[in-house]
Protein backbone atom coordinates (compact mmCIF):
# COMPACT_ATOMS: atom_id res chain seq x y z
CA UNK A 1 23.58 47.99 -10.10
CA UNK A 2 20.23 46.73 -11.24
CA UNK A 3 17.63 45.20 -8.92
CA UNK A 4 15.73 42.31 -9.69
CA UNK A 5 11.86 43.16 -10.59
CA UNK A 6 9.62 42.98 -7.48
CA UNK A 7 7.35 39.56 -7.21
CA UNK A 8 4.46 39.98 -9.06
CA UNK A 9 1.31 40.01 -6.55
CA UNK A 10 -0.08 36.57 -5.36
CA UNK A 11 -3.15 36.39 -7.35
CA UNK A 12 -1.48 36.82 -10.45
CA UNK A 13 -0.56 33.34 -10.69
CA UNK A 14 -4.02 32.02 -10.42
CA UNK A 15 -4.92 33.90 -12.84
CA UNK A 16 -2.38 33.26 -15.11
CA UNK A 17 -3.25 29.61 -14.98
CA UNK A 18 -6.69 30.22 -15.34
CA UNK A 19 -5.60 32.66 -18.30
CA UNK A 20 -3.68 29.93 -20.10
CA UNK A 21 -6.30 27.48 -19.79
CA UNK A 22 -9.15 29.77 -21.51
CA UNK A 23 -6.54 30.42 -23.97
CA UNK A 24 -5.99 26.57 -25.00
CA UNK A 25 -9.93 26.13 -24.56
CA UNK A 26 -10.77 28.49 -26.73
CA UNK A 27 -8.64 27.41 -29.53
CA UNK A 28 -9.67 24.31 -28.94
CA UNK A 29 -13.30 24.99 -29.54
CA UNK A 30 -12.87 27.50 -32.04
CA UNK A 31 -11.04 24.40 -34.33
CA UNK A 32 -13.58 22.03 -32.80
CA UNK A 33 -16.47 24.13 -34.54
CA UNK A 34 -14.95 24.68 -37.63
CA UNK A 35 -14.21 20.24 -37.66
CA UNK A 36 -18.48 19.72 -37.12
CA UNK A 37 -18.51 20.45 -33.25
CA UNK A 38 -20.10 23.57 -33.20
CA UNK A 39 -22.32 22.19 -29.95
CA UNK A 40 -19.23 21.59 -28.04
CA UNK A 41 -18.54 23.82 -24.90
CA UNK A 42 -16.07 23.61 -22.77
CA UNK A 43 -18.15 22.09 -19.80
CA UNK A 44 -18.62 18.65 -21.99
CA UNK A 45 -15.20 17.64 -22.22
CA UNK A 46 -15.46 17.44 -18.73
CA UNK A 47 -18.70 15.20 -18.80
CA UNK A 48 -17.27 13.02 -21.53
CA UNK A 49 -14.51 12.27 -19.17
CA UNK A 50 -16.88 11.52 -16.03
CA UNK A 51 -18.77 9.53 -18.10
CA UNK A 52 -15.84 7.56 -19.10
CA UNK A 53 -15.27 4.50 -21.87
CA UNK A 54 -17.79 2.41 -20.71
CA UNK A 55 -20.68 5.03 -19.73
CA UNK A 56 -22.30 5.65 -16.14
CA UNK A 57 -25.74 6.59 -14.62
CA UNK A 58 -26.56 10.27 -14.45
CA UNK A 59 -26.62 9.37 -10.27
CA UNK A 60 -22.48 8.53 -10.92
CA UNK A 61 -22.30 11.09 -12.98
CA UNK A 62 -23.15 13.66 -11.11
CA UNK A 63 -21.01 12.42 -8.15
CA UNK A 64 -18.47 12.37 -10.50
CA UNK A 65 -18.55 16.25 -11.32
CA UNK A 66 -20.14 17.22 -7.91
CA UNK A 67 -23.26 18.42 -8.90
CA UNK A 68 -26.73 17.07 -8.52
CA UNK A 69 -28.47 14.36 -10.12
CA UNK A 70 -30.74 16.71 -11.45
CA UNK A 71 -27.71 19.00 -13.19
CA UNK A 72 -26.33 15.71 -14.10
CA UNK A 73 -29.38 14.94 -15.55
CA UNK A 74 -29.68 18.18 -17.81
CA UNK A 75 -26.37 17.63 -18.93
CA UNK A 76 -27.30 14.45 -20.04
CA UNK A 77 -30.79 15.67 -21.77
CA UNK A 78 -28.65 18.59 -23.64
CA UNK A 79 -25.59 16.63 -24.91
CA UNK A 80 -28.10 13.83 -26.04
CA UNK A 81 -30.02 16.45 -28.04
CA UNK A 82 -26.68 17.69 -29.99
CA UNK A 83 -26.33 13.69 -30.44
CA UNK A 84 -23.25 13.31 -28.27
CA UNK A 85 -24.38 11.38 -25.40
CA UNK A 86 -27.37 8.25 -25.48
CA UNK A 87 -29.24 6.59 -22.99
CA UNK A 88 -29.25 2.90 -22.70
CA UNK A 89 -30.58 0.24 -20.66
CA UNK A 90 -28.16 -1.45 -18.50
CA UNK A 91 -27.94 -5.06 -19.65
CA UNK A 92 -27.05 -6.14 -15.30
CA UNK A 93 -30.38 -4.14 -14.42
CA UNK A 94 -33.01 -3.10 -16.81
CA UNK A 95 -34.47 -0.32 -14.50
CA UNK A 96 -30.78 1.23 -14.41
CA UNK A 97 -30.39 3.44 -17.52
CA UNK A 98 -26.82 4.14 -19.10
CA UNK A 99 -24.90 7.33 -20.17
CA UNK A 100 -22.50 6.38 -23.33
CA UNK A 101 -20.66 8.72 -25.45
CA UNK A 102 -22.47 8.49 -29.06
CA UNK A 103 -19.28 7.68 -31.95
CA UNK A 104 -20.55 11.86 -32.36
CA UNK A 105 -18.78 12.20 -28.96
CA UNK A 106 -15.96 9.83 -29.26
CA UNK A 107 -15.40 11.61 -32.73
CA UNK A 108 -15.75 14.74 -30.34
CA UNK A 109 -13.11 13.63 -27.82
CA UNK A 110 -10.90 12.14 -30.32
CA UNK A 111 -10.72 15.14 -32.67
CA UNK A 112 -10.31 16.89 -29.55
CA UNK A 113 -6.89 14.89 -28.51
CA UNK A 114 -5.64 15.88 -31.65
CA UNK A 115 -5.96 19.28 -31.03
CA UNK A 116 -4.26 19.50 -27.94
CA UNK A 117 -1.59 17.96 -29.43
CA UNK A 118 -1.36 20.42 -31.87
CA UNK A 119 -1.81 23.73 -29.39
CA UNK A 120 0.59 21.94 -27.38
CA UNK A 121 3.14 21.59 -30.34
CA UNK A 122 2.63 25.66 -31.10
CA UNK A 123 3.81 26.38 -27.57
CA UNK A 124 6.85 24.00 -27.86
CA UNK A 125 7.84 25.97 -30.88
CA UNK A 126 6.93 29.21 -29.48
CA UNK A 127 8.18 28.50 -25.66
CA UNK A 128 10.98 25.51 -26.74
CA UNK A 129 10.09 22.24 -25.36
CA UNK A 130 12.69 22.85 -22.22
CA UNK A 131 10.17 25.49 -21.16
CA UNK A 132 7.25 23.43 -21.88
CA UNK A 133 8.44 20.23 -20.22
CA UNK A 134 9.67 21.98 -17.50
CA UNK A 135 5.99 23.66 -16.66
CA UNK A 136 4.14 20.59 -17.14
CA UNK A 137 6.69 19.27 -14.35
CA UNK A 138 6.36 21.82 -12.37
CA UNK A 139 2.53 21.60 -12.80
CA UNK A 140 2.72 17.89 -11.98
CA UNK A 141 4.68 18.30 -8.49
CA UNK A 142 2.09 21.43 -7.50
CA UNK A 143 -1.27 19.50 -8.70
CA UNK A 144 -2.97 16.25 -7.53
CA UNK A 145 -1.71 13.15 -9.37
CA UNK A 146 -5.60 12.11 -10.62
CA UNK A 147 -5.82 14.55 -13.45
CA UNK A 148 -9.67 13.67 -13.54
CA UNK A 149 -10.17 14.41 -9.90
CA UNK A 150 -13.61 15.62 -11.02
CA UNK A 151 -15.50 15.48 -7.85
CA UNK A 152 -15.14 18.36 -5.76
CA UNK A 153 -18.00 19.51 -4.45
CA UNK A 154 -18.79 23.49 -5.62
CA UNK A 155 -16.32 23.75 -8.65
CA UNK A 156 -19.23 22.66 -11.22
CA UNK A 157 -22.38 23.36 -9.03
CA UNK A 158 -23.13 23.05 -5.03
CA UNK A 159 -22.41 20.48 -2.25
């Protein structure tokens, strides 16, 4: 009579997740720099998203990701200097100055939805797309419904 394995240890599931996210990060980065993103890290996708389709201030922005307006503002001073972020006046309030996406970052973000799709396309043939759908439903009914729940104070700097 065979017994079922024991449960694995609870913090093997956290970092399994974690695991599986590095995983599709990496790949994602590693085609991102071989498509003319070489600049790209893993931290900016998250930035792109805070600052959104119609841009924010580096105050919102760091709200956004929980972090300071003074990490907010590096951010901001880095990713313009790789050309994927610019600064802009903001035509309600000329004092108030504007974080877009450059069309370097849409390109960025854009190249970078395509990729997913494609990662996400090896693990339906690798996993079958049963498996697959049935994570990212289990992964929906264990995880908040805003999937850009961004800020939360100490997961990208301090409170």
């Amino acid at each position: 009579m065979s017994s079922a394995p024991p449960d694995p240890p609870g913090f093997e599931l956290p970092l399994r997740l974690l695991l599986a996210f590095q995983v599709i990060i990496d790949e994602l980065h590693a085609e991102l720099a071989r498509e003319g993103h070489a600049a790209m890290r893993p931290m900016h996708g998250f930035v792109f998203q805070a600052i959104g389709p119609d841009g924010t201030t580096a105050v919102e922005l760091g709200r956004r990701l929980g972090v300071s307006k003074q990490a907010a503002g590096k951010m901001v001073e880095s990713l313009e200097r790789a050309g994927y972020v610019e600064r802009t006046s903001d035509p309600a309030d000329a004092r108030r100055k504007i974080v877009r996406l450059t069309a370097h970052g849409v390109d960025a973000l854009a190249r970078s939805a395509r990729i997913f799709d494609r990662i996400r396309g090896d693990w339906v043939r690798r996993l079958g797309s049963e498996r697959v759908r049935g994570l990212e439903e289990t992964l929906r009914a264990m995880t908040p419904q805003d999937l850009w729940r961004l800020d939360v104070p100490g997961w990208f700097g301090t409170s």
